[in-house]
C-alpha atoms as a PDB file:
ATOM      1  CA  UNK A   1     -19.951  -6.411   9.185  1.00  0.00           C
ATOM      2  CA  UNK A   2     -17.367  -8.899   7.652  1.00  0.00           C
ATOM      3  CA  UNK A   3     -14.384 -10.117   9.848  1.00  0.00           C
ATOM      4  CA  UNK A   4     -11.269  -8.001   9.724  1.00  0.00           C
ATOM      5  CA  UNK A   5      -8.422  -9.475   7.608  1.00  0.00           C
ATOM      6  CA  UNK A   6      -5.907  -7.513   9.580  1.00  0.00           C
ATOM      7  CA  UNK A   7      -5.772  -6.439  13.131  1.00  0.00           C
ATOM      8  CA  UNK A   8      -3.447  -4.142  14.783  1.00  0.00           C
ATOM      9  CA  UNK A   9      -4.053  -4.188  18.898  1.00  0.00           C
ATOM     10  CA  UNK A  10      -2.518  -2.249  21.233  1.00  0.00           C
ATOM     11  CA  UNK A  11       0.834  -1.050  19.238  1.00  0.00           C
ATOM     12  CA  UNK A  12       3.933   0.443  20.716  1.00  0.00           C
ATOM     13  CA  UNK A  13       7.258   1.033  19.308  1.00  0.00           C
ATOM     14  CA  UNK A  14       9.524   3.595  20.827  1.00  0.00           C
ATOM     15  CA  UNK A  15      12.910   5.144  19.652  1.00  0.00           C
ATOM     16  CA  UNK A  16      14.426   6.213  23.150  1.00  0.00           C
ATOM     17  CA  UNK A  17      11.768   8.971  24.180  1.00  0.00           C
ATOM     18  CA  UNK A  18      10.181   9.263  21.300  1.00  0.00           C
ATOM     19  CA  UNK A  19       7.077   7.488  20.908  1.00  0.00           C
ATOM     20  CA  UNK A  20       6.478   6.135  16.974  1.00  0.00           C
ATOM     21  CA  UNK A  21       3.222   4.120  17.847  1.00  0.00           C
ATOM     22  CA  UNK A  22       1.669   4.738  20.731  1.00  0.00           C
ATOM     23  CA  UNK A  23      -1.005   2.218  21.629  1.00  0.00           C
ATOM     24  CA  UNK A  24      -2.211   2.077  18.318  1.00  0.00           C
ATOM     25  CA  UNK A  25      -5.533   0.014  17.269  1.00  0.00           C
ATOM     26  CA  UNK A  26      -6.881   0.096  14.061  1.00  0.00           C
ATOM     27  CA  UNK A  27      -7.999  -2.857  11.555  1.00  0.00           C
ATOM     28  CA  UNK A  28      -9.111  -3.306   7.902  1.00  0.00           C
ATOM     29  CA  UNK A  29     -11.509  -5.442   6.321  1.00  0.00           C
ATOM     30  CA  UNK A  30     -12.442  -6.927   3.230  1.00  0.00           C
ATOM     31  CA  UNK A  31     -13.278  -4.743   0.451  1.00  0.00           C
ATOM     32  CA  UNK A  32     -12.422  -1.046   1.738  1.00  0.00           C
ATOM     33  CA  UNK A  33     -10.205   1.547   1.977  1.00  0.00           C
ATOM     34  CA  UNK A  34      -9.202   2.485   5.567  1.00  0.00           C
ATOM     35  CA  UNK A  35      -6.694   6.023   5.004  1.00  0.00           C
ATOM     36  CA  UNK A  36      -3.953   6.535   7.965  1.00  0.00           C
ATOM     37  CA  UNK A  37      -3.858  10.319   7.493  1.00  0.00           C
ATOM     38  CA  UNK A  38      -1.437  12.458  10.155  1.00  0.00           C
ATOM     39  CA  UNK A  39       0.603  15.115  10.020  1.00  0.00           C
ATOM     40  CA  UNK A  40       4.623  14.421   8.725  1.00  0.00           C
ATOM     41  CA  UNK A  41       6.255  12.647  11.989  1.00  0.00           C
ATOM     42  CA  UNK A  42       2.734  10.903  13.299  1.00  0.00           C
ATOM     43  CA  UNK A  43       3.960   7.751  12.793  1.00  0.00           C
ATOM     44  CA  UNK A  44       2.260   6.493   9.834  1.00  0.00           C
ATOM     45  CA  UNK A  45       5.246   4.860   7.797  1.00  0.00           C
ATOM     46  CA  UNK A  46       6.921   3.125  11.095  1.00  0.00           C
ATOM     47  CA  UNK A  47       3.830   1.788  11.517  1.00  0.00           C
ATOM     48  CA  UNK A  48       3.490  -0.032   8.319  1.00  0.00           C
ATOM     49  CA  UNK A  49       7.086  -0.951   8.543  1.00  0.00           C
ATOM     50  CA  UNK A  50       5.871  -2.745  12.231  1.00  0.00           C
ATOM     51  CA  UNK A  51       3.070  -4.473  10.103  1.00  0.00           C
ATOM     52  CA  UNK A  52       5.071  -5.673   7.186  1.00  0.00           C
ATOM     53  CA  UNK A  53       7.914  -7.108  10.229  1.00  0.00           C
ATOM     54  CA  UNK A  54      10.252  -4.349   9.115  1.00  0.00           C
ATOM     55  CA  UNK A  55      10.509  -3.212  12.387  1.00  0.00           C
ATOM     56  CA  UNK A  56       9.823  -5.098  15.634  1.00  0.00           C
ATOM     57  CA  UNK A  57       6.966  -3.358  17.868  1.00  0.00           C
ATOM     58  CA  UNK A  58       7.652  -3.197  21.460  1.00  0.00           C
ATOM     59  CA  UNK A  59       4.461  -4.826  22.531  1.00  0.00           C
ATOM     60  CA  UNK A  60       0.802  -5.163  20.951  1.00  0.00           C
ATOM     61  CA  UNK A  61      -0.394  -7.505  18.535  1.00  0.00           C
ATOM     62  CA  UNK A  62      -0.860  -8.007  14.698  1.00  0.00           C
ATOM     63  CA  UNK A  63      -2.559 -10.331  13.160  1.00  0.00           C
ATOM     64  CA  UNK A  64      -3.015 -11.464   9.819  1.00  0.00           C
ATOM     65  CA  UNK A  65      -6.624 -13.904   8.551  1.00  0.00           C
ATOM     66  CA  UNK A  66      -6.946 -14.130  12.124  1.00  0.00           C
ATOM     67  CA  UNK A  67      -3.542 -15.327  13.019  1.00  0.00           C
ATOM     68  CA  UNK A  68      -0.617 -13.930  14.842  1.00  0.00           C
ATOM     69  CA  UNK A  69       2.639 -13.021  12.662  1.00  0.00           C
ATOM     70  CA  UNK A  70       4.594 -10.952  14.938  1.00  0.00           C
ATOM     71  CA  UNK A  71       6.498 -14.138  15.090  1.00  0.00           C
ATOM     72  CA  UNK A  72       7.533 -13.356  11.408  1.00  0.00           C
ATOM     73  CA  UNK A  73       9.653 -11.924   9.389  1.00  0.00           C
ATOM     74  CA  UNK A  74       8.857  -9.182   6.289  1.00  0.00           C
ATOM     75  CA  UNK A  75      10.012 -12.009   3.456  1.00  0.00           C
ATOM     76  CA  UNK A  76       6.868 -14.438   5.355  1.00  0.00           C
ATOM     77  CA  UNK A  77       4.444 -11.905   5.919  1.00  0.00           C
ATOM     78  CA  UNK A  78       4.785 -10.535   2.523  1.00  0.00           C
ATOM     79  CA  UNK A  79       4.437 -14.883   1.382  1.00  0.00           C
ATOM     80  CA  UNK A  80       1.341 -14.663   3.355  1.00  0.00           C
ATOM     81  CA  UNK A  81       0.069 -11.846   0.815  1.00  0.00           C
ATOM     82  CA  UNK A  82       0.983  -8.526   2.354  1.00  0.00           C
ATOM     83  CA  UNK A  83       2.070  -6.410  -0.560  1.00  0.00           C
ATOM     84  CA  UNK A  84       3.260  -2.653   0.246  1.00  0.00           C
ATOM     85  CA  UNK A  85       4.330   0.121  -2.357  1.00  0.00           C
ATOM     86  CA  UNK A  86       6.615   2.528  -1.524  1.00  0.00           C
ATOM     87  CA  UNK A  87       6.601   6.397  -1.720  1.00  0.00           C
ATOM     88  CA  UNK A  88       9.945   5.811  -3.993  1.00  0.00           C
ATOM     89  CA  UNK A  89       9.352   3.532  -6.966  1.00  0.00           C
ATOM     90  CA  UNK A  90      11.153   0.007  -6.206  1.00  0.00           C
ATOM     91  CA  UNK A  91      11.114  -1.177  -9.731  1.00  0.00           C
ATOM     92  CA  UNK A  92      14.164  -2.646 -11.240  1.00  0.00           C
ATOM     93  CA  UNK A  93      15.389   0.507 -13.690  1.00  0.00           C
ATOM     94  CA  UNK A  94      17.297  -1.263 -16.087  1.00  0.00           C
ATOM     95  CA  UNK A  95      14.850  -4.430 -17.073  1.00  0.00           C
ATOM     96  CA  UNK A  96      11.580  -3.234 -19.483  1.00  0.00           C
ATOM     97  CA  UNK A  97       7.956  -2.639 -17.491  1.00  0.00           C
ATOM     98  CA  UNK A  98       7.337  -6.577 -18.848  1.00  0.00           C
ATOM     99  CA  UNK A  99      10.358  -8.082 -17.613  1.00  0.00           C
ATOM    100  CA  UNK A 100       9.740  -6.252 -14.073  1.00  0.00           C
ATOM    101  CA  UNK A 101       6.004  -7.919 -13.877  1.00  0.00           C
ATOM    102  CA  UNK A 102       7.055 -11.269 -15.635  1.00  0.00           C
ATOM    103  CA  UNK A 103       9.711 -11.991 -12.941  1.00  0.00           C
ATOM    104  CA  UNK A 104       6.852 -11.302  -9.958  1.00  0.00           C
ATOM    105  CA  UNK A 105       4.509 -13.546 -11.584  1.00  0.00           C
ATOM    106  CA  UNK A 106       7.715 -15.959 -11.645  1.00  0.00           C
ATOM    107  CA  UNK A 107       8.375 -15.577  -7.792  1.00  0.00           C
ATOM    108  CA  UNK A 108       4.290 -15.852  -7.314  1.00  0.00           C
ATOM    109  CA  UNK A 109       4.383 -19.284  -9.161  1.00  0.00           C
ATOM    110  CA  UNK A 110       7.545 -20.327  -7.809  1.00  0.00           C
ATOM    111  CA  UNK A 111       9.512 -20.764 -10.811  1.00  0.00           C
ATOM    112  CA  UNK A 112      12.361 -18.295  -9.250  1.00  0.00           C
ATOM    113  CA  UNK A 113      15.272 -19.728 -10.600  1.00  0.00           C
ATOM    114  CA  UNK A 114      14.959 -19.400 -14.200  1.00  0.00           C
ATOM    115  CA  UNK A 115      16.856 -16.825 -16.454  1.00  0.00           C
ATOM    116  CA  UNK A 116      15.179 -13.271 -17.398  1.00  0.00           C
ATOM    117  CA  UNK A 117      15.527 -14.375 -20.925  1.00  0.00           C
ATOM    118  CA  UNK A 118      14.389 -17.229 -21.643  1.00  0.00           C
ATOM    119  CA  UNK A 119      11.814 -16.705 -19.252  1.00  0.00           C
ATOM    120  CA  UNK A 120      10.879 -13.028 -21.330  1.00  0.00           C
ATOM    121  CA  UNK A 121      10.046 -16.216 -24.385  1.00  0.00           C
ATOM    122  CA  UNK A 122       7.826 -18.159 -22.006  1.00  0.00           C
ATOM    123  CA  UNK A 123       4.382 -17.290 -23.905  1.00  0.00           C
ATOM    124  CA  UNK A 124       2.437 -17.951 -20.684  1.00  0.00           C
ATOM    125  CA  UNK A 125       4.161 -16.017 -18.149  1.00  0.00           C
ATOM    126  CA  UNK A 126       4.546 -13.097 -20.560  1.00  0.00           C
ATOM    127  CA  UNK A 127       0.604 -12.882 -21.257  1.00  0.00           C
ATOM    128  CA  UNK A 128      -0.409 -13.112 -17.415  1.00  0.00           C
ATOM    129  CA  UNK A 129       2.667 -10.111 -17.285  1.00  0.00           C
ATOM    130  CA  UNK A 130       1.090  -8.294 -20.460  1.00  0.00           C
ATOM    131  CA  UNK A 131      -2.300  -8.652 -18.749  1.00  0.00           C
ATOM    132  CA  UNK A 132      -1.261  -7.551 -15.211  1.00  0.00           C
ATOM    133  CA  UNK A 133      -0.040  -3.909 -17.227  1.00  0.00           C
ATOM    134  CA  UNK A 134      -3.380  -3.615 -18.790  1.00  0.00           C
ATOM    135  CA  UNK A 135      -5.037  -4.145 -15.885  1.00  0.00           C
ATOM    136  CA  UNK A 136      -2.862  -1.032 -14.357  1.00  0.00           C
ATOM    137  CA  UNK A 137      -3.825   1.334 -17.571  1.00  0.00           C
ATOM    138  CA  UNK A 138      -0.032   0.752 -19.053  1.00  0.00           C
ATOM    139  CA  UNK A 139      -0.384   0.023 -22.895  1.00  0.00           C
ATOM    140  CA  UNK A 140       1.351  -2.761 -24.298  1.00  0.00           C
ATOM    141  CA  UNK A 141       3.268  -0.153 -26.353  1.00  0.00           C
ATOM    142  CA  UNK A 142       5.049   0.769 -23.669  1.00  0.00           C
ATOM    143  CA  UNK A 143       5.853  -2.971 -21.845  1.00  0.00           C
ATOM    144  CA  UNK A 144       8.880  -3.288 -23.541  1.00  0.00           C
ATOM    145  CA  UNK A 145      10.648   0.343 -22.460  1.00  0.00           C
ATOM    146  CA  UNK A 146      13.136   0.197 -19.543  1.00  0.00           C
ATOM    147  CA  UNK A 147      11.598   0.875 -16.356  1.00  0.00           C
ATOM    148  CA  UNK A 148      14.128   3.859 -15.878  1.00  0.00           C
ATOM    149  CA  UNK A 149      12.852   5.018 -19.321  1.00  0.00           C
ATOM    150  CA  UNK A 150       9.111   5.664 -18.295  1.00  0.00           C
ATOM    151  CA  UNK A 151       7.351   8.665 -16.578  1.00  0.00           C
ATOM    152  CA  UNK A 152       6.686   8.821 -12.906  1.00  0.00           C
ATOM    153  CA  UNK A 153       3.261   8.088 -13.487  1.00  0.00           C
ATOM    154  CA  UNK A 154       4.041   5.036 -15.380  1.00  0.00           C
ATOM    155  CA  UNK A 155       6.562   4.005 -13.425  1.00  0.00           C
ATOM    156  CA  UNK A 156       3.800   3.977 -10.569  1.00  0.00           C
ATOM    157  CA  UNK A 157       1.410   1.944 -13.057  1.00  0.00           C
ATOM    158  CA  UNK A 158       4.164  -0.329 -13.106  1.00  0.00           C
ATOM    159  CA  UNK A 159       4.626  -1.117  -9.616  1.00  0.00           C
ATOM    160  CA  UNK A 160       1.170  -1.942  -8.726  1.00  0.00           C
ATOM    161  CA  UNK A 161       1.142  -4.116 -11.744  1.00  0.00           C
ATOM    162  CA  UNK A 162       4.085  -6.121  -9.743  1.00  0.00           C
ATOM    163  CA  UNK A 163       2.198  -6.134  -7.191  1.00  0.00           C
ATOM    164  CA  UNK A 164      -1.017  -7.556  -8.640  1.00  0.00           C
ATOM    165  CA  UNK A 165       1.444 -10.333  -9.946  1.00  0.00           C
ATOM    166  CA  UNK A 166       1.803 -11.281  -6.247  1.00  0.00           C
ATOM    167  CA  UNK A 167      -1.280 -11.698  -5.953  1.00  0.00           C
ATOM    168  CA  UNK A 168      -1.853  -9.895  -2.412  1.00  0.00           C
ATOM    169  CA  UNK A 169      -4.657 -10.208   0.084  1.00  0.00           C
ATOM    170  CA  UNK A 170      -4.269  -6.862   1.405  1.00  0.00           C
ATOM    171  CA  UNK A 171      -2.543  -3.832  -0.187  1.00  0.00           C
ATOM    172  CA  UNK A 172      -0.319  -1.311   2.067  1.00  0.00           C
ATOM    173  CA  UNK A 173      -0.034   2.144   0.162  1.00  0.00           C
ATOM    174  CA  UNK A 174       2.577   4.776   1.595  1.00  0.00           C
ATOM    175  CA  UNK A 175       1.800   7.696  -0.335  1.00  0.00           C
ATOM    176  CA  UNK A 176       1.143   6.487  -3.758  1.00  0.00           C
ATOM    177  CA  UNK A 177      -0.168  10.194  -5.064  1.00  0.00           C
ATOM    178  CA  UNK A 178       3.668  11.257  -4.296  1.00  0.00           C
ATOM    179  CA  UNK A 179       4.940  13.398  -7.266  1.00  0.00           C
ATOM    180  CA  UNK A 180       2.342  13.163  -9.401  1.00  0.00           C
ATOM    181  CA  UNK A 181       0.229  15.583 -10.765  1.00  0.00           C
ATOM    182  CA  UNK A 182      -3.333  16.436 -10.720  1.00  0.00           C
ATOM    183  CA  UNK A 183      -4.010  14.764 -13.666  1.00  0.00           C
ATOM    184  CA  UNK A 184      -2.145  11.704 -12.444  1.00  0.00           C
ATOM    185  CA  UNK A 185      -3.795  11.462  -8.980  1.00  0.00           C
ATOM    186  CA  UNK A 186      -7.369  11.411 -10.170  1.00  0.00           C
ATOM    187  CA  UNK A 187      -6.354   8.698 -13.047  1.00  0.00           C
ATOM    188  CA  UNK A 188      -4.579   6.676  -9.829  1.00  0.00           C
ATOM    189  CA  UNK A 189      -7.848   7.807  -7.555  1.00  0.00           C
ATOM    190  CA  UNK A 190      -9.932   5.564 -10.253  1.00  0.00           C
ATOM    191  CA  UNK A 191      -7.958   2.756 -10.527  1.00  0.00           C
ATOM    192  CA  UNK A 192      -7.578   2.490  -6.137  1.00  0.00           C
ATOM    193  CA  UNK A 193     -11.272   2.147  -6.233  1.00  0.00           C
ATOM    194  CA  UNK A 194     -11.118  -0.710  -8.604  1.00  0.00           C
ATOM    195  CA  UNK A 195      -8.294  -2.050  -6.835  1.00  0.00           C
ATOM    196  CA  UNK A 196     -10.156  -2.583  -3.544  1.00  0.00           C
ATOM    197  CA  UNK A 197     -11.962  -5.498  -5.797  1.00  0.00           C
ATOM    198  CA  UNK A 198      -9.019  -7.331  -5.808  1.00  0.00           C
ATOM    199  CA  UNK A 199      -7.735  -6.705  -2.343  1.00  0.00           C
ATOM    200  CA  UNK A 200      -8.407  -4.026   0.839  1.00  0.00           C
ATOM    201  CA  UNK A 201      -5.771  -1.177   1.069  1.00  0.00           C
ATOM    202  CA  UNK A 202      -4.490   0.626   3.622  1.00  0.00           C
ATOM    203  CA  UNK A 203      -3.727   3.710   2.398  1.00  0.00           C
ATOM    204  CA  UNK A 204      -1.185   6.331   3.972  1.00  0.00           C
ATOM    205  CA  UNK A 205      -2.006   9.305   1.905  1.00  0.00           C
ATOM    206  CA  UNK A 206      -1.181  13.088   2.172  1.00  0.00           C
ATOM    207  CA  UNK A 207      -3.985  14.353  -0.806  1.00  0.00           C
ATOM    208  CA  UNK A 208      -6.705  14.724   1.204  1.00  0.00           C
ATOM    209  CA  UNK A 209      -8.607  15.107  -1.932  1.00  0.00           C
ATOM    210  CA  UNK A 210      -7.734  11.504  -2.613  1.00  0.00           C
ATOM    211  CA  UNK A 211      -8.551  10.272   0.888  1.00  0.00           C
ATOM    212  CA  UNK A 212     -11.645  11.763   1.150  1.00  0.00           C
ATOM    213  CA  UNK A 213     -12.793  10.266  -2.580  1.00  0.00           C
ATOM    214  CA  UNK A 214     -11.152   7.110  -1.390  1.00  0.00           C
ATOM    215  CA  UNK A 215     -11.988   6.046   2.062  1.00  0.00           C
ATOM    216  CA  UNK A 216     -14.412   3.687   3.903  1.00  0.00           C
ATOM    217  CA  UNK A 217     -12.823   4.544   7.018  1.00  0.00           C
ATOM    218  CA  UNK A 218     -10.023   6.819   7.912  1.00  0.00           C
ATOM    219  CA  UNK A 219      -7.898   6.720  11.347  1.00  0.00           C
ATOM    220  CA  UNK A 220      -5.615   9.753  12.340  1.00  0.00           C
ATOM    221  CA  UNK A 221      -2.250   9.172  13.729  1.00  0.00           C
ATOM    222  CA  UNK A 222      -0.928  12.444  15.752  1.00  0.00           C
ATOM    223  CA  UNK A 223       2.086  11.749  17.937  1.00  0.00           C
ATOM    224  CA  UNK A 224       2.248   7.909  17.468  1.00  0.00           C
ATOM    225  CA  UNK A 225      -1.532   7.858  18.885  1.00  0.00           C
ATOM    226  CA  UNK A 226      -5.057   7.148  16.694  1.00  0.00           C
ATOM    227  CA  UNK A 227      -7.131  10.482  17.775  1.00  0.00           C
ATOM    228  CA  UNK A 228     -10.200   9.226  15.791  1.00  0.00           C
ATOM    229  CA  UNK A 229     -11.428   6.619  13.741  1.00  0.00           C
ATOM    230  CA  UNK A 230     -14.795   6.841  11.499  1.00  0.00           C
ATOM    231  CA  UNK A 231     -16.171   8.060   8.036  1.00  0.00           C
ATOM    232  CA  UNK A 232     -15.290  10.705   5.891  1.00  0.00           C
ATOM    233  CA  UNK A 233     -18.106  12.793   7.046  1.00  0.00           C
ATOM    234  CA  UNK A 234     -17.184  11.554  11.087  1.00  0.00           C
ATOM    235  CA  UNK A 235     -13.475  12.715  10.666  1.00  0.00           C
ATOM    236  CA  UNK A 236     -14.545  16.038   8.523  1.00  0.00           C
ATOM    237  CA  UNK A 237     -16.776  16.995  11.416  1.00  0.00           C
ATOM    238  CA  UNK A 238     -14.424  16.033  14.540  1.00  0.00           C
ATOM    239  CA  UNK A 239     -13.087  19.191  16.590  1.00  0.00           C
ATOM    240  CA  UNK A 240     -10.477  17.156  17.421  1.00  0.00           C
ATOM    241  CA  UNK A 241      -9.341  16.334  14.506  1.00  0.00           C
ATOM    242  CA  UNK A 242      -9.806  19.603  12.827  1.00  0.00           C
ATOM    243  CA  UNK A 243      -7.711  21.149  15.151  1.00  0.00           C
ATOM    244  CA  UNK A 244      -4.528  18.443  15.112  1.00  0.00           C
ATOM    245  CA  UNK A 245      -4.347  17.945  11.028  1.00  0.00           C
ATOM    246  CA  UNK A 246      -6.843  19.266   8.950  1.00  0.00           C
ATOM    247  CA  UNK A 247      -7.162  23.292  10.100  1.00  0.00           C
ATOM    248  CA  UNK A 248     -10.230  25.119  11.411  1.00  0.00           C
ATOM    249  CA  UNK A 249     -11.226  25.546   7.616  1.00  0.00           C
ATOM    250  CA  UNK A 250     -13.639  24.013   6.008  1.00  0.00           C
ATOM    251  CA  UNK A 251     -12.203  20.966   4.286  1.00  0.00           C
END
């Protein structure tokens, strides 16, 4: 079993009496898809805001490669490659879907402070950008179209093609099936699976469909607390489990 390449031990946060993590252990490693799956108010996006260094845990550890970062902040652990999507699209609405990726392959190569436009000319940056698109299933047709200009779906497309430009060692999904269709989440389901290739996920994730086509591993968050940890076929057949989140139907 390969080494974990990030480790969450022990986790607490609280909010005056309430709980958001509440001794929470989980890890992921190279390669797979561990789902956090819960029922709304378990926890899950505090505690990806506690691993990113949004928010400050109370006590526990996280580490990153083997190394502590609760010492640091979200701009350093996101340097270290710790890239997280949103559940709201965090594009930039006004520049096209090229512009957007160009200017995170900038920041990943450290050339941050040149202009949009000449940088939009620079015929190297703007094929690793055009290639970063295709890569996400976004046609060069559509690179030049305002970000505020494409569909949901493609607006999703987009912002995992930024985040390929940072070239991330692990991938932190809140929700990415949010607001699309069914159509939409089996096209995203196939390209997650692909993704893994270039980097583990954790994936927060409400369509179970998706989880369950999806995961390696899956941990359940009730309360703040893991209840289980294990396989698809571990969490489908856990009483516990079954009676918290996913009903007393089969799933």
């Amino acid at each position: 079993m390969p080494d974990a390449i990030l480790e969450i031990e022990g986790l607490n946060k609280s909010f005056g009496a309430l709980k958001a993590t509440n001794d929470v252990t989980l890890d992921l490693r190279p390669g797979e898809i561990h789902a956090l799956i819960g029922p709304n108010g378990a926890g899950k996006s505090t505690l990806i805001k506690q691993i990113v260094g949004e928010i400050r845990h109370d006590s526990g550890a996280i580490r990153f490669e083997s190394a502590a970062i609760d010492g640091l902040d979200a701009v350093a652990r996101a340097r270290l490659g710790l890239a997280r999507t949103f559940q709201v699209s965090m594009v930039a609405p006004a520049m096209s879907a090229l512009k957007n990726v160009i200017l995170a392959v900038q920041a990943q190569t450290g050339r941050v402070f040149r202009f949009v436009r000449p940088v939009s000319r620079d015929a190297g940056l703007r094929e690793t950008a055009l290639r970063h698109l295709a890569s996400v299933g976004l046609p060069e047709d559509r690179a030049q179209v305002r970000a505020a200009d494409l569909s949901h779906g493609e607006r999703r497309q987009l912002e995992f093609a930024i985040a390929l430009a940072l070239k991330p060692k692990v991938f932190l999904l809140d929700e990415p099936m949010a607001g699309l269709g069914h159509g939409g989440s089996k096209l995203l389901t196939t390209f997650l699976d692909k993704l893994r290739h270039e980097a583990p996920i954790l994936l927060i994730e409400h369509d179970m469909e998706a989880v369950f086509a999806l995961a390696d591993r899956i941990s359940v968050l009730v309360y703040g607390k893991v209840i289980a940890t294990g396989t698809v076929d571990e969490i489908r057949g856990n009483p516990e489990v079954r009676t918290a989140y996913l009903g007393d139907d089969d799933a």
